[in-house]
Protein backbone atom coordinates (compact mmCIF):
# COMPACT_ATOMS: atom_id res chain seq x y z
CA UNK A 1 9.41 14.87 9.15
CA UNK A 2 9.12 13.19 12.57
CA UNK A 3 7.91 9.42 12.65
CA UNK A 4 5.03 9.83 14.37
CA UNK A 5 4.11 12.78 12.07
CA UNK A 6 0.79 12.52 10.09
CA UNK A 7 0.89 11.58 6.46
CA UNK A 8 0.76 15.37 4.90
CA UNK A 9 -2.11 13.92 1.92
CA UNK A 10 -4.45 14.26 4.89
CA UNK A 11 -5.40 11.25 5.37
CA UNK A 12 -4.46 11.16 9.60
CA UNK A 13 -2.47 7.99 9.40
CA UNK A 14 1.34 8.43 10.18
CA UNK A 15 3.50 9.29 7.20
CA UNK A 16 5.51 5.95 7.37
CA UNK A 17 2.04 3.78 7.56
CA UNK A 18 0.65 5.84 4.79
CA UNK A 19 2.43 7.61 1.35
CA UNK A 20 5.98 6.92 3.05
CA UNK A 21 5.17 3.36 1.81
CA UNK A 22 5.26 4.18 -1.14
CA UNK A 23 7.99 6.94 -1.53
CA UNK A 24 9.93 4.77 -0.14
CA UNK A 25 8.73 1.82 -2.81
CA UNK A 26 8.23 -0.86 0.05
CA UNK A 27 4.24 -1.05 -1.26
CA UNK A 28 2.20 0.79 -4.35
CA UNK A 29 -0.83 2.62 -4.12
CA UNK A 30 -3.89 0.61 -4.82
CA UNK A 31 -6.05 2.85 -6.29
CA UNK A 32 -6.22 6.61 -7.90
CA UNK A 33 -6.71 8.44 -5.18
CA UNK A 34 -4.06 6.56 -2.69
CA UNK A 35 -1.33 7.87 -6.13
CA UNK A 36 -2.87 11.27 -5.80
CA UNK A 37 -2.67 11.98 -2.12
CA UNK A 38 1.05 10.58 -2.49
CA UNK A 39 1.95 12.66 -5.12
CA UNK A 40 0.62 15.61 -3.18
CA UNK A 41 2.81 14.51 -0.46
CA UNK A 42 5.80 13.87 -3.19
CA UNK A 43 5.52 17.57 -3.53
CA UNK A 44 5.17 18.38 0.41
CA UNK A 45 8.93 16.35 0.62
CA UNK A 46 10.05 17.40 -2.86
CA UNK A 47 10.34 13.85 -4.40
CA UNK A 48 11.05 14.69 -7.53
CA UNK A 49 11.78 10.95 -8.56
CA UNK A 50 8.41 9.93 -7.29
CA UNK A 51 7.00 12.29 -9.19
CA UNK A 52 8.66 11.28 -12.05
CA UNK A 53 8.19 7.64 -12.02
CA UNK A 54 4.52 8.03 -11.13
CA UNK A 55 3.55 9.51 -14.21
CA UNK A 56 2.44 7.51 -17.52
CA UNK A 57 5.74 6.08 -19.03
CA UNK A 58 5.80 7.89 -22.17
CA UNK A 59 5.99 10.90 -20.32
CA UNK A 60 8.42 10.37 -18.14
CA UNK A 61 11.32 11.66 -20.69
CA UNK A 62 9.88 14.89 -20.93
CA UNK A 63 9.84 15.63 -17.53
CA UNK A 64 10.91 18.94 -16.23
CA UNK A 65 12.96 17.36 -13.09
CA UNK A 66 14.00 20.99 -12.33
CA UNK A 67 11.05 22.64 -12.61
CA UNK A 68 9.18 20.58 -10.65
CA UNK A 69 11.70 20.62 -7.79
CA UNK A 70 11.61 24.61 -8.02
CA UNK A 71 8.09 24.37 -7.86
CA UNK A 72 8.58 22.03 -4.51
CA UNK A 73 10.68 24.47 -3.32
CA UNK A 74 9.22 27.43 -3.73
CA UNK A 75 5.66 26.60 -2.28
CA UNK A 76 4.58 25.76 1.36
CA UNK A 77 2.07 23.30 1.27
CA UNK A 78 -0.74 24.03 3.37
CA UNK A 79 -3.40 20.97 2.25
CA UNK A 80 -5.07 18.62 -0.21
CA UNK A 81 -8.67 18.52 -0.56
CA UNK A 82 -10.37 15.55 -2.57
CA UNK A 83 -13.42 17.20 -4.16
CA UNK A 84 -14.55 14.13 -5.95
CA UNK A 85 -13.12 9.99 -7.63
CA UNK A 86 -14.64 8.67 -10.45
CA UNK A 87 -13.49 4.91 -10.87
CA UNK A 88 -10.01 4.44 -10.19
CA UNK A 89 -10.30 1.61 -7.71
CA UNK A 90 -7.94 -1.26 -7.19
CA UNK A 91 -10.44 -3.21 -10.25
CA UNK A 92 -10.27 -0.19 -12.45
CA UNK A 93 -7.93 0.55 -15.80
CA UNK A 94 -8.63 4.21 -15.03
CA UNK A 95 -10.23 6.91 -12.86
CA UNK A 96 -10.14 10.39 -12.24
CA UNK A 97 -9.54 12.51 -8.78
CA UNK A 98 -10.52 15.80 -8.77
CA UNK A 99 -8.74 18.02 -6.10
CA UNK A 100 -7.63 21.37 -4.75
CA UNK A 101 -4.46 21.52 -3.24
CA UNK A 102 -3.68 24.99 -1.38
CA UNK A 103 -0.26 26.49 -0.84
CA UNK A 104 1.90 29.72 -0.37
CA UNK A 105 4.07 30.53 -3.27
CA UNK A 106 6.44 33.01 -2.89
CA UNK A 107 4.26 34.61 -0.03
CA UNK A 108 0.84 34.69 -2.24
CA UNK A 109 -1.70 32.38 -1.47
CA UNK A 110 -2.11 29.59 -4.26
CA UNK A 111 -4.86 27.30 -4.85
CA UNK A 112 -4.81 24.43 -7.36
CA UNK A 113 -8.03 22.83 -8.67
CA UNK A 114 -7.36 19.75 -11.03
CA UNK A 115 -9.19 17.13 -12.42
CA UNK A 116 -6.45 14.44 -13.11
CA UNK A 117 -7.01 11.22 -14.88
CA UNK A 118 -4.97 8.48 -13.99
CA UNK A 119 -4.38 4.98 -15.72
CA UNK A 120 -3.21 1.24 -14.92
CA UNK A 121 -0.72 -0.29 -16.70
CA UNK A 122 -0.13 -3.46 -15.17
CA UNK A 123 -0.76 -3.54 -11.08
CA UNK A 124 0.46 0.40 -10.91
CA UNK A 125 -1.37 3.09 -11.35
CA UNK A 126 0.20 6.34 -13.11
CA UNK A 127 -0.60 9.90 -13.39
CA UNK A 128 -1.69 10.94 -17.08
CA UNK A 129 -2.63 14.23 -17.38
CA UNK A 130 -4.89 17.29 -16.45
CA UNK A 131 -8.27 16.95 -17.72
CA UNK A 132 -8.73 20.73 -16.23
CA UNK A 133 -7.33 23.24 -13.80
């Protein structure tokens, strides 16, 4: 991905101003939705670790690194759509994003609707789990 390419969570700041920051672990996303849009955009670059070390500690063990990167691999990303936030800001312990994000896997359209509740645990927020799809 070029420099001066925009950040793929659609947010229309450059990759490197935006979730690039924290991929690459120089800053941490402030609130829910900054986590989900750079998750989303872990996926777009198949960041597997990212993935992995955003989501709630006790899960992290059971993570399916391969699947995931298959997963990465196998889709073409074409957007992420923020449908709604409840809580989740830089105050919160918790908040929820719900989101569709829309790819191509394997040639057949794919569309993704989550509701994903996240959780604080210090200054970092970490994904927890589906609360639907």
């Amino acid at each position: 991905m070029a420099k001066d390419a925009t950040c793929p969570c659609g947010s229309g700041v450059f990759y490197d101003a935006c979730c690039g920051s924290f991929h690459s672990g120089l800053a941490f996303p402030q609130t829910a939705e900054q986590l989900m849009r750079s998750r989303y955009t872990a996926y777009v670059k198949q960041d597997v670790n990212y993935l992995k070390t955003t989501l709630w500690p006790q899960y992290q063990k059971s993570f399916n690194e391969i699947a995931t990167l298959l997963r990465a691999q196998d889709s073409r990303w074409l957007g992420l759509e923020i449908i709604e936030t409840h809580k989740g800001q830089s105050t919160d312990k918790e908040g929820s994003v719900e989101f569709v994000a829309r790819s191509v896997v394997n040639g057949v359209a794919d569309e993704q609707r989550e509701k994903s509740l996240f959780r604080k645990k210090g200054r970092r927020w970490y994904y927890v789990k589906a609360l639907f799809n």
